[in-house]
Protein backbone atom coordinates (compact mmCIF):
# COMPACT_ATOMS: atom_id res chain seq x y z
CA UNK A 1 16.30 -24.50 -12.37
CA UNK A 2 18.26 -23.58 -9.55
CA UNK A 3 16.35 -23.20 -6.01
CA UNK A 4 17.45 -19.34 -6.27
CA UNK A 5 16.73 -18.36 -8.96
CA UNK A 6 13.10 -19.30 -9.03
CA UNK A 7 13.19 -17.54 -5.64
CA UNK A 8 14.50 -14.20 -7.06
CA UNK A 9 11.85 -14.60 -9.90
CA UNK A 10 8.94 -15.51 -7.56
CA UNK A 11 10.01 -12.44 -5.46
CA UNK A 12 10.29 -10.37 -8.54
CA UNK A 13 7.00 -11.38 -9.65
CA UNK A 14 5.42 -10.25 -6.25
CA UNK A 15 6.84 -7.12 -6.44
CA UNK A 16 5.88 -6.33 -9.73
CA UNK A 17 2.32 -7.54 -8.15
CA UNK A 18 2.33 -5.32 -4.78
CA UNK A 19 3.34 -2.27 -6.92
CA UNK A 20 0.61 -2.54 -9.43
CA UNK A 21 -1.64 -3.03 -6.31
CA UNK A 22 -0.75 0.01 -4.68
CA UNK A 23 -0.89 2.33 -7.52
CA UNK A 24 -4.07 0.61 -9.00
CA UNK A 25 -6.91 -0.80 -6.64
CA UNK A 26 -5.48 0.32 -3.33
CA UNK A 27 -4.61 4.20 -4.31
CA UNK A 28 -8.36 4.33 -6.56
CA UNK A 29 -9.99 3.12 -2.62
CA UNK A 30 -7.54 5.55 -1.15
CA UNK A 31 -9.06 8.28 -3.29
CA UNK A 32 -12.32 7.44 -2.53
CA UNK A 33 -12.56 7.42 0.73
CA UNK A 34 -11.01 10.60 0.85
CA UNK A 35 -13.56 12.28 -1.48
CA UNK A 36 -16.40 10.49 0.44
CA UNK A 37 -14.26 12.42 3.90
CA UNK A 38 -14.40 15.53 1.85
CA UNK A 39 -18.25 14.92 1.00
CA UNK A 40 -19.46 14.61 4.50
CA UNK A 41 -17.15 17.73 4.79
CA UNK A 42 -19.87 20.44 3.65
CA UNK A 43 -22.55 18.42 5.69
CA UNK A 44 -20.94 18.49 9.08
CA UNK A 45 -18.42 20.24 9.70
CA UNK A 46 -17.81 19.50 13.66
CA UNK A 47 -16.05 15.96 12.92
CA UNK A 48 -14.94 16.48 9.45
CA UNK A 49 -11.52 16.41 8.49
CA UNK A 50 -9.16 18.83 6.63
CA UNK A 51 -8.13 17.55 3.53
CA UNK A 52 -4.50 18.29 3.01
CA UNK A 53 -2.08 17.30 0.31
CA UNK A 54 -4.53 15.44 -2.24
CA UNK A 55 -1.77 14.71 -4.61
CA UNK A 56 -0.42 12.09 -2.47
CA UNK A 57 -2.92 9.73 -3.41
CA UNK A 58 -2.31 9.93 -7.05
CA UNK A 59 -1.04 6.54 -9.07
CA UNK A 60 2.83 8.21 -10.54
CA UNK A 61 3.20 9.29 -6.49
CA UNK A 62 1.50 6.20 -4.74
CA UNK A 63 3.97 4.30 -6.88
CA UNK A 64 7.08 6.09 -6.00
CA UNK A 65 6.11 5.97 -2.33
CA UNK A 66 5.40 1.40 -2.91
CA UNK A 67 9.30 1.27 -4.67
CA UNK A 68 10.79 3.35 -1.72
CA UNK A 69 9.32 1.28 0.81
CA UNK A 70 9.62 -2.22 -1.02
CA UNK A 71 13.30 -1.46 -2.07
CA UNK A 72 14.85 -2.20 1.38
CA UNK A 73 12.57 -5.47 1.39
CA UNK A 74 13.52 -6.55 -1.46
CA UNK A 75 17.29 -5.83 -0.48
CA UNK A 76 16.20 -8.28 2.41
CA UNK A 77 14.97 -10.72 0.30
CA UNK A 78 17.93 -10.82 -1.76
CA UNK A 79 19.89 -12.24 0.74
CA UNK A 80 18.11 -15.15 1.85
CA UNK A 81 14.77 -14.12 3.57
CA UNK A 82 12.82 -14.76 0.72
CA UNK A 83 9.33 -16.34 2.45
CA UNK A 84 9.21 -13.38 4.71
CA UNK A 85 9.60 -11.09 1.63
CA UNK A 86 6.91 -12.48 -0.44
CA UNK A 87 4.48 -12.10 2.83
CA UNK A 88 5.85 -8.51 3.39
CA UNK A 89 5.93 -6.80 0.03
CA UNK A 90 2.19 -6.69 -0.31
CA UNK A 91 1.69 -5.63 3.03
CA UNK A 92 3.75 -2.90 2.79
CA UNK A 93 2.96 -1.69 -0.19
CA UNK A 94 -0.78 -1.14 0.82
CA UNK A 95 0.37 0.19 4.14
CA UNK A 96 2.01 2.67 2.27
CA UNK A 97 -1.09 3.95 0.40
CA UNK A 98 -3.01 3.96 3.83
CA UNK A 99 -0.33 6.29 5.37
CA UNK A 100 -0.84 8.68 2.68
CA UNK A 101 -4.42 8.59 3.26
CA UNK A 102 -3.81 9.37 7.02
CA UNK A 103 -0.89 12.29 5.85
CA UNK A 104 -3.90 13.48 3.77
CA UNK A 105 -7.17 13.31 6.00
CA UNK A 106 -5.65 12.30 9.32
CA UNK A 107 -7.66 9.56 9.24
CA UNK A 108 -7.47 5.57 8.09
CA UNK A 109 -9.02 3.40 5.76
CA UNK A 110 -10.56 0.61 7.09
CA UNK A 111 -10.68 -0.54 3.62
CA UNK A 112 -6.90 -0.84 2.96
CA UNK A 113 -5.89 -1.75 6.78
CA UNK A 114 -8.37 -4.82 5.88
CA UNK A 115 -6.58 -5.91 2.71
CA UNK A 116 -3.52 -5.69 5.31
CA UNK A 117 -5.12 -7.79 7.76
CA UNK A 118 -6.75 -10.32 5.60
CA UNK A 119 -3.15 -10.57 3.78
CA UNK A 120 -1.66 -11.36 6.96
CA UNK A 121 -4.06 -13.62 8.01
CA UNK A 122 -3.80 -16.01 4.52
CA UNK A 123 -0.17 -15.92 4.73
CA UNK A 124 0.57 -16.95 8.25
C-alpha cells in the first residue's frame, strides 16, 4: 500500500474518531456541567451564570460545529501535513464543544480543556 494512502485512511479514521468524540462523550460532559451551572443557579445567585442558548450543546449541532472546524484541517492534511493533522483533529474538535459551553454559560469546562491538554501532552 502506498505511503499515502494509508495516510489519507489513518487521517480519515481520526476524523471519523474526533467527530464521534465531540458529539458523544465530550457534548454529554458539556451538558452536564452546564446543568450542574444551572443547579447551583437557584442556590446562589450572586456568582451564577446565565444560561443562554442550551441547544448548542446538543449532539446533531455539536456535530455540525466538529465538521466545520475539522474541514479546513483536514484540507491541511490533504496536502501533506498529515502528523500535525492527526494531533489536531481531536483537539479541535473538543475545543469546539468547550466554546459552546463558554457561548452558553460564559464559562469553561475544566473537564473538556483537560481532555485538550492531556491530548496534547500524549501526542507531543
Amino acid at each position: 500500500m502506498p505511503t499515502a494512502l494509508i495516510a489519507a485512511l489513518t487521517a480519515a479514521v481520526v476524523a471519523i474518531a474526533a467527530l464521534v468524540l465531540a458529539a458523544g462523550p465530550a457534548a454529554s460532559a458539556a451538558r452536564e456541567y452546564v446543568a450542574r451551572l444551572a443547579a447551583t443557579d437557584s442556590t446562589d445567585s450572586t456568582h451564577a451564570p446565565q444560561i443562554r442558548r442550551p441547544w448548542l450543546l446538543e449532539r446533531r449541532f455539536q456535530a455540525l460545529i466538529a465538521l466545520a472546524l475539522m474541514g479546513p484541517i483536514l484540507w491541511r492534511g490533504a496536502h501533506g501535513a498529515v502528523a500535525d493533522t492527526i494531533v489536531a483533529l481531536p483537539l479541535v474538535a473538543v475545543m469546539g464543544v468547550a466554546c459552546c459551553v463558554d457561548a452558553v454559560s460564559h464559562r469553561l469546562p475544566n473537564r473538556l480543556l483537560g481532555w485538550a491538554a492531556l491530548w496534547l501532552i500524549a501526542a507531543t
